[in-house]
N, C-alpha and C. Protein backbone atom coordinates (compact mmCIF):
# COMPACT_ATOMS: atom_id res chain seq x y z
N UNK A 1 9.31 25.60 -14.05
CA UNK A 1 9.50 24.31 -14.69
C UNK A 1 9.70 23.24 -13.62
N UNK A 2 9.39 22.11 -13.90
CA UNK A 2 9.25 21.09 -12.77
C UNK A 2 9.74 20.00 -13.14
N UNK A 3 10.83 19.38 -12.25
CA UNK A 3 11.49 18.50 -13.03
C UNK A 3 10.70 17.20 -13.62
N UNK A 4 11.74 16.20 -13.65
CA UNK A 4 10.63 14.99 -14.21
C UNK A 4 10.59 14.01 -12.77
N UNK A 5 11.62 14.04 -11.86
CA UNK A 5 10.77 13.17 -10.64
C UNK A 5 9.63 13.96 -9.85
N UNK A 6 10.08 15.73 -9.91
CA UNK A 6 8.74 16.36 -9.26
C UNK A 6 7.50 15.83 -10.08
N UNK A 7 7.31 16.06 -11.64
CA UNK A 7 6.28 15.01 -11.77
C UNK A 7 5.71 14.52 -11.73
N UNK A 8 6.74 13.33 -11.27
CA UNK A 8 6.50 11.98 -10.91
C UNK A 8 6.02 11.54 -9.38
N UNK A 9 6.37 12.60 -8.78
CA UNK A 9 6.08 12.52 -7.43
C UNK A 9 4.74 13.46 -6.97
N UNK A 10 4.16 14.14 -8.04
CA UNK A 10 2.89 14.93 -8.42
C UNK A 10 2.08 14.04 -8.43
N UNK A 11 2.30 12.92 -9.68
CA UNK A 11 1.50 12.00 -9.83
C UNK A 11 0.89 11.24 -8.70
N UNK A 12 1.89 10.98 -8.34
CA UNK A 12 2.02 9.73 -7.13
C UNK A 12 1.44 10.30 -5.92
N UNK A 13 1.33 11.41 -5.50
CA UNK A 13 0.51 12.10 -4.59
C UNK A 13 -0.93 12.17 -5.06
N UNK A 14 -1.17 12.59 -6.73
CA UNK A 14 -2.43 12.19 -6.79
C UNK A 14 -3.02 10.76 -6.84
N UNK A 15 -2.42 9.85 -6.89
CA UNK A 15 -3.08 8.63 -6.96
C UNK A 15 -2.98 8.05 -5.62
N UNK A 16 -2.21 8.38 -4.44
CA UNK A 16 -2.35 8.11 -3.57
C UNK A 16 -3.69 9.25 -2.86
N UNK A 17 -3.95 10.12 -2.94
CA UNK A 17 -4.97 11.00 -2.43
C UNK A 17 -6.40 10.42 -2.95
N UNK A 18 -5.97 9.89 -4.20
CA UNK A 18 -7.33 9.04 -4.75
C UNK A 18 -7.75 7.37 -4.15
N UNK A 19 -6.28 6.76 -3.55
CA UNK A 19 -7.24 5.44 -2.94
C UNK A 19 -6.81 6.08 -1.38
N UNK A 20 -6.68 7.08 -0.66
CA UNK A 20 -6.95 7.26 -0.17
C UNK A 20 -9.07 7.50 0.57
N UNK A 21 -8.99 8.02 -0.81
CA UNK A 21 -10.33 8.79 -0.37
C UNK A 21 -11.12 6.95 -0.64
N UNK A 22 -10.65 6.24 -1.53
CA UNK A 22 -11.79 4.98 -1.56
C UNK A 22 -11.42 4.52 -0.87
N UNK A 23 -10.29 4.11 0.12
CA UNK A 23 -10.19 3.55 1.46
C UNK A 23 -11.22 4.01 2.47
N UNK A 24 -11.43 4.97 2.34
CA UNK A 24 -12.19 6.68 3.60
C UNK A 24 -13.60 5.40 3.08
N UNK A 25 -14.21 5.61 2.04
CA UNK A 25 -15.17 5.62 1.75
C UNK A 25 -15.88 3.83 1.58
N UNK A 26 -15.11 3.15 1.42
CA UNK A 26 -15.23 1.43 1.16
C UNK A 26 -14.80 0.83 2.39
N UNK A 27 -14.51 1.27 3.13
CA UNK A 27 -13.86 0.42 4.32
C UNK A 27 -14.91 -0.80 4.58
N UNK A 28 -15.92 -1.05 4.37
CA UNK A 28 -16.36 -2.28 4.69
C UNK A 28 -16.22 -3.07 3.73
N UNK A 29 -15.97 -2.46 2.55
CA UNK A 29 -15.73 -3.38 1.38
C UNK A 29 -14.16 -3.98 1.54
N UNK A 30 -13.62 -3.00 2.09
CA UNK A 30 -11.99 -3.26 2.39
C UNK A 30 -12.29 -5.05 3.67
N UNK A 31 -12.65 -4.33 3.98
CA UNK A 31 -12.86 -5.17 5.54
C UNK A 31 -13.45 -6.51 5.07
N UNK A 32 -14.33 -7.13 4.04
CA UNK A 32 -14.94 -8.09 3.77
C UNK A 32 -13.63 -8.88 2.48
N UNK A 33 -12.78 -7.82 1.91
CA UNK A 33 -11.73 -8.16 0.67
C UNK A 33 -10.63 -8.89 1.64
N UNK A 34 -10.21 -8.45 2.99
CA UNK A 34 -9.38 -8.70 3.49
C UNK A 34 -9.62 -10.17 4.70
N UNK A 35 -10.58 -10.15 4.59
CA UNK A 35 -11.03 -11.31 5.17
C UNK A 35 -11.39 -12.38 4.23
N UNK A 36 -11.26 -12.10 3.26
CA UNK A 36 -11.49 -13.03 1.51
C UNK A 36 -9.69 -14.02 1.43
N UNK A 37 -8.88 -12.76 1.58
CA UNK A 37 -7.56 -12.93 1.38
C UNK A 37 -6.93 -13.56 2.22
N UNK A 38 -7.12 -13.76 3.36
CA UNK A 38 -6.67 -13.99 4.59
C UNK A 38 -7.42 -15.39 4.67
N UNK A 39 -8.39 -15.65 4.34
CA UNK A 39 -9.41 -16.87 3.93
C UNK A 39 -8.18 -17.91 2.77
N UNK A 40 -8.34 -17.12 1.80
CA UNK A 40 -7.51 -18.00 0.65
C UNK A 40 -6.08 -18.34 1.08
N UNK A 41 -5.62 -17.47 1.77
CA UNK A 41 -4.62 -18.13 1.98
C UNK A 41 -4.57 -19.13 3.24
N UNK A 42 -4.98 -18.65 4.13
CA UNK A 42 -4.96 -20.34 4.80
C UNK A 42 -5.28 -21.59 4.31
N UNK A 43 -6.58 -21.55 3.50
CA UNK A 43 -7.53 -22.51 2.77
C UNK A 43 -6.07 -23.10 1.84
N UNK A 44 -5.13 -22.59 1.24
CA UNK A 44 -4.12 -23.12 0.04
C UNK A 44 -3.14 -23.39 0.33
N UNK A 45 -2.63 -22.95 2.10
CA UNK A 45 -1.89 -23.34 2.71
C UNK A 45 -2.15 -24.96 3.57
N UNK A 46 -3.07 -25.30 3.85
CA UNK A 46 -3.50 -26.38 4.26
C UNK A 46 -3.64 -27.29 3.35
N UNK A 47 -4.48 -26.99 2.32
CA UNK A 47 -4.84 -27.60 0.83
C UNK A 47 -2.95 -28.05 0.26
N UNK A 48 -2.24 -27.33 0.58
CA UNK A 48 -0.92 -27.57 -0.24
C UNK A 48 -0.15 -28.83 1.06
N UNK A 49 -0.54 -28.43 2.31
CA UNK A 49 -0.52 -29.31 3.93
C UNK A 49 -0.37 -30.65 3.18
N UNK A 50 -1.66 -30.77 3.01
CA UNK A 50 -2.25 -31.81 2.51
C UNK A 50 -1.62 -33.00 1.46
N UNK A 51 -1.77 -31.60 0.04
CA UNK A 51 -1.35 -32.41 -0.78
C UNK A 51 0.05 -33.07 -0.83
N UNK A 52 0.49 -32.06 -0.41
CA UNK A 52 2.35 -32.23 -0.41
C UNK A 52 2.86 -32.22 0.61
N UNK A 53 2.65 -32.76 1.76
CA UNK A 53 3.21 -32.80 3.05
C UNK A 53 5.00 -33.18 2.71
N UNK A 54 5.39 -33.06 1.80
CA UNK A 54 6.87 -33.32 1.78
C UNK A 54 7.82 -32.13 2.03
N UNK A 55 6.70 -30.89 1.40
CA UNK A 55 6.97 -29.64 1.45
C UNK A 55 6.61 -28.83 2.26
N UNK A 56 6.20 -29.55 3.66
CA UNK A 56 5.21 -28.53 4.43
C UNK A 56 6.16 -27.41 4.86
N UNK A 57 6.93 -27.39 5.31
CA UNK A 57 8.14 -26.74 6.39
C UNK A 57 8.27 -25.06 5.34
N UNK A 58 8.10 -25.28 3.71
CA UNK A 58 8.47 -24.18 2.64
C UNK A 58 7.28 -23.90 2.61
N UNK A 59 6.25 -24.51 2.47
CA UNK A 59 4.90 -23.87 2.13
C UNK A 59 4.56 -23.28 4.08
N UNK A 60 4.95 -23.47 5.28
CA UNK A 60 5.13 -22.66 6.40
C UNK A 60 5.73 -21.27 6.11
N UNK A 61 7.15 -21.40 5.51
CA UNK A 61 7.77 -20.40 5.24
C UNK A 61 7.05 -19.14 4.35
N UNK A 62 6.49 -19.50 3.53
CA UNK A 62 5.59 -18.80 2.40
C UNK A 62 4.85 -17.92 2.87
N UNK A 63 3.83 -18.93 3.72
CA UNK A 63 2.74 -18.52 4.39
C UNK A 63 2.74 -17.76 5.37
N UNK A 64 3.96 -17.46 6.17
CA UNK A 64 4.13 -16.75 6.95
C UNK A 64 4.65 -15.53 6.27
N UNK A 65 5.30 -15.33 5.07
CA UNK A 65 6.17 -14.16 4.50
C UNK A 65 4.69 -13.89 4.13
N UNK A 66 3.64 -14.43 3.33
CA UNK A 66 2.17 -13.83 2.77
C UNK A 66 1.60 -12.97 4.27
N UNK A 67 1.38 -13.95 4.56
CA UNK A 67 0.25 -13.07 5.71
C UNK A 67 0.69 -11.73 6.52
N UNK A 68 2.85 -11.95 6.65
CA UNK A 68 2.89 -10.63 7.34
C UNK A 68 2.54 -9.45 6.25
N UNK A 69 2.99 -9.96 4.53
CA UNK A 69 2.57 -8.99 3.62
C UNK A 69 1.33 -8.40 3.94
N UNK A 70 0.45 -9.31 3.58
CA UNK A 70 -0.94 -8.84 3.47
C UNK A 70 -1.85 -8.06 5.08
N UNK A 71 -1.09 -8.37 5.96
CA UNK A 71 -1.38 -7.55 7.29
C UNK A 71 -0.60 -6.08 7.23
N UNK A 72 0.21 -5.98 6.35
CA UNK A 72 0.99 -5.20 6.30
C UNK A 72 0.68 -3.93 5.11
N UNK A 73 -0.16 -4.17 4.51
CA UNK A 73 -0.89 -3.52 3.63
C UNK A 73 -2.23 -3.35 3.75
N UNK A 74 -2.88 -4.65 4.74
CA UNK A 74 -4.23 -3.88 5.24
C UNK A 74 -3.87 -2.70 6.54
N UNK A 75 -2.56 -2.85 7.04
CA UNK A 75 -1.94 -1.69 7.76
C UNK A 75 -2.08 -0.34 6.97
N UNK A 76 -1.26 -0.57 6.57
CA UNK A 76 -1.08 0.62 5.34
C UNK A 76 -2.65 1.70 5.13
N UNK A 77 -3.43 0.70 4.27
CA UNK A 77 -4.73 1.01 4.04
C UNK A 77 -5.72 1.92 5.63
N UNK A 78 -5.64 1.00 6.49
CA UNK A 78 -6.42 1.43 7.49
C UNK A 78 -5.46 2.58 8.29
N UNK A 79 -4.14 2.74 8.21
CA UNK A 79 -4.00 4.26 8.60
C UNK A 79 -4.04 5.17 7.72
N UNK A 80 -4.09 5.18 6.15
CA UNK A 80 -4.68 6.37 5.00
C UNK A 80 -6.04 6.65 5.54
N UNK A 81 -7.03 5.76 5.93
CA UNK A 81 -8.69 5.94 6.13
C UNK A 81 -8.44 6.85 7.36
N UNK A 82 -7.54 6.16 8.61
CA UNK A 82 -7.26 6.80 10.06
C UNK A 82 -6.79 8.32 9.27
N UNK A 83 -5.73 8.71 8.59
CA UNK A 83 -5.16 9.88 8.62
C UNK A 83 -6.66 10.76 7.91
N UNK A 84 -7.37 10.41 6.90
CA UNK A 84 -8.30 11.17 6.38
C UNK A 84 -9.03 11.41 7.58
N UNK A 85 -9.82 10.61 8.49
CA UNK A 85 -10.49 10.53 9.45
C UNK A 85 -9.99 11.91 10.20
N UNK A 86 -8.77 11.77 10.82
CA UNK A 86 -8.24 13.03 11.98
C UNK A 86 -8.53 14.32 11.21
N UNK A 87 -7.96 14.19 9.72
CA UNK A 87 -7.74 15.52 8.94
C UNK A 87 -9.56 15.93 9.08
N UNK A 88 -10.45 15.13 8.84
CA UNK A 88 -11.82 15.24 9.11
C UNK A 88 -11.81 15.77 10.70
N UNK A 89 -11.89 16.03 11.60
CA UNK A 89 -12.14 15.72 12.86
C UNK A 89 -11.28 17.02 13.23
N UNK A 90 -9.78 17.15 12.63
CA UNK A 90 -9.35 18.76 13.17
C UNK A 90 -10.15 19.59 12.21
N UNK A 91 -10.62 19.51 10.80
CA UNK A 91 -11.68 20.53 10.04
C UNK A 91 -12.54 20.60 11.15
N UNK A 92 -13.33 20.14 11.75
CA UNK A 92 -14.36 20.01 12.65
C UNK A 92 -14.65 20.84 13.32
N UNK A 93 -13.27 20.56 14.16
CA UNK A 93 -12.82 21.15 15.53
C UNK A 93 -12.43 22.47 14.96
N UNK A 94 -11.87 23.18 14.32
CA UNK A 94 -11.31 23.97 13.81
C UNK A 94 -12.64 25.01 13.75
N UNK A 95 -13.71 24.51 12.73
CA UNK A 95 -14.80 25.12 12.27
C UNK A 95 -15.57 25.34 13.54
N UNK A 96 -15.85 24.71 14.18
CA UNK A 96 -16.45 24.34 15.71
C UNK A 96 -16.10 25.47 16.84
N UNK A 97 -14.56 25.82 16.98
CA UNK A 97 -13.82 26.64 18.07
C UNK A 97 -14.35 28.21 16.66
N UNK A 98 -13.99 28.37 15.74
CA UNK A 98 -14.69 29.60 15.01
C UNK A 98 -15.84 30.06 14.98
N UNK A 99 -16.77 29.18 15.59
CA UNK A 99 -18.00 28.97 15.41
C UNK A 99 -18.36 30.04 16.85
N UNK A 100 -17.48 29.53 17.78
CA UNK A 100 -18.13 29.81 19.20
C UNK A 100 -17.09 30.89 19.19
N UNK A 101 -16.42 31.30 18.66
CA UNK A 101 -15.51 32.44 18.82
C UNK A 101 -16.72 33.63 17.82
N UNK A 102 -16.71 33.68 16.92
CA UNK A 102 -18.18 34.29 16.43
C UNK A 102 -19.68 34.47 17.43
N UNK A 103 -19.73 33.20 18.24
CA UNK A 103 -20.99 33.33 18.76
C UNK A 103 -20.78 34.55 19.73
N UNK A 104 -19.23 34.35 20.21
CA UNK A 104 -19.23 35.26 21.91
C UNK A 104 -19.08 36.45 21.42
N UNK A 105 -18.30 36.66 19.99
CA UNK A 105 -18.47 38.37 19.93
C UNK A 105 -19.60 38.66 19.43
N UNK A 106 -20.68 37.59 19.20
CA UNK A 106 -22.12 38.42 18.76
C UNK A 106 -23.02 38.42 20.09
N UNK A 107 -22.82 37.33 21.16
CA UNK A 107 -23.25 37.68 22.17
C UNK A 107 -22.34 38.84 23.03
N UNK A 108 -21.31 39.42 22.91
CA UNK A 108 -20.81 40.93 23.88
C UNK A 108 -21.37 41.98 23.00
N UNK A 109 -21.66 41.78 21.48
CA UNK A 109 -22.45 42.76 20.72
C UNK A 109 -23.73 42.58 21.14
N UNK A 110 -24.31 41.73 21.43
CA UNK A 110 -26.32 41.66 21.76
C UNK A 110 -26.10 42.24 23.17
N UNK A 111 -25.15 42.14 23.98
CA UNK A 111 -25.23 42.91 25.13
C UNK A 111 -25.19 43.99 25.60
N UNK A 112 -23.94 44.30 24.30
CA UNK A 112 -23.73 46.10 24.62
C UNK A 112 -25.37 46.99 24.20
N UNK A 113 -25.42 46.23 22.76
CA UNK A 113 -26.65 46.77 21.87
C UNK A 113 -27.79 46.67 23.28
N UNK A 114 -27.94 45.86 24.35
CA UNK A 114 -29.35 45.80 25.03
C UNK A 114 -29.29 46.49 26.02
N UNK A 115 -27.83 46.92 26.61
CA UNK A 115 -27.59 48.50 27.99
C UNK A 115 -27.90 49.31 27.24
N UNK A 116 -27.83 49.42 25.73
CA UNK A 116 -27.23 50.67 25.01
C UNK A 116 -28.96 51.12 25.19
N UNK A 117 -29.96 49.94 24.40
CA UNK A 117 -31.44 50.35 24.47
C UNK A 117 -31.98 50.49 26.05
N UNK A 118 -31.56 50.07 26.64
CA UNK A 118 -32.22 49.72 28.01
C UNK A 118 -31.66 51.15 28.74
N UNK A 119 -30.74 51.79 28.20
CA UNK A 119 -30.32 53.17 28.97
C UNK A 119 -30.92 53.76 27.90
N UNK A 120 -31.54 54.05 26.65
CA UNK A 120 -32.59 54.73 26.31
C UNK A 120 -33.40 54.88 26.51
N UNK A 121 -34.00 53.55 26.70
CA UNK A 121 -35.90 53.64 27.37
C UNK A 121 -35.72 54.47 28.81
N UNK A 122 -34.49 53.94 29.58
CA UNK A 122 -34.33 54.37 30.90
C UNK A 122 -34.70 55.98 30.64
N UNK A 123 -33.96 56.52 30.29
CA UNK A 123 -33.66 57.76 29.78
C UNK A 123 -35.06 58.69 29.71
N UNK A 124 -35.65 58.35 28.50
CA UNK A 124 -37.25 58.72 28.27
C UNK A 124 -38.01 58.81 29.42
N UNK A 125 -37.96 57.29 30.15
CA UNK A 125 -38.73 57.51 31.77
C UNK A 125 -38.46 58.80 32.21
C-alpha cells in the first residue's frame, strides 16, 4: 500500500519525466519561446519607462525580480535536457565498452579456433 504523498510524489515524477523528455526533444522551440519572453518583457518594461516614468524605480524592481525568474527556469529546463543528454551518453558508453568486451572474447575465440585448425592441417602434412 502506498501512501497518499508516495502518490503524489509518483505522480510528480511522472510529469516531470514527461516535460522532461519535451524539453530533450523541443529545445529549439524552447530556445525561440525564451527569447519571445525575454523580448516581452523588456519591450513592457520600457513601454511602462515611458508611459509612467513616475514609477520607473518599481517597474526596475519588477523587472529585475521577472527576468532573474524567467532565467531561472530556462535554467531549470536546460539542465532536465543536460541530465537526459548524459543519461543518453553513459547508455552509450556503457553499450559501447560491452560491445568491445564481446568483440575481444570473440576475437581470443577466432584465435584459439585458427591454432586449433592450423595445428590440424599442420598435422595431416
Amino acid at each position: 500500500m502506498t501512501s497518499w504523498h508516495g502518490g503524489l510524489f509518483q505522480r510528480l515524477d511522472y510529469f516531470w519525466s514527461n516535460i522532461q523528455s519535451f524539453f530533450y526533444n523541443h529545445k529549439t522551440l524552447f530556445d525561440i519561446l525564451f527569447m519571445g519572453v525575454y523580448f516581452t518583457e523588456q519591450l513592457t518594461l520600457f513601454l511602462l519607462i515611458l508611459l509612467i516614468p513616475k514609477y520607473a524605480y518599481v517597474f526596475a524592481g519588477v523587472f529585475a525580480l521577472l527576468i532573474i525568474t524567467t532565467i531561472s527556469f530556462e535554467k531549470i529546463c536546460m539542465e532536465s535536457r543536460y541530465t537526459v543528454l548524459n543519461r543518453d551518453i553513459l547508455f552509450s558508453e556503457t553499450r559501447r565498452e560491452r560491445s568491445k568486451k564481446e568483440y575481444d572474447l570473440l576475437a581470443k575465440d577466432n584465435e584459439i579456433l585458427r591454432k586449433a585448425l592450423n595445428a590440424k592441417v599442420n598435422k595431416k602434412k
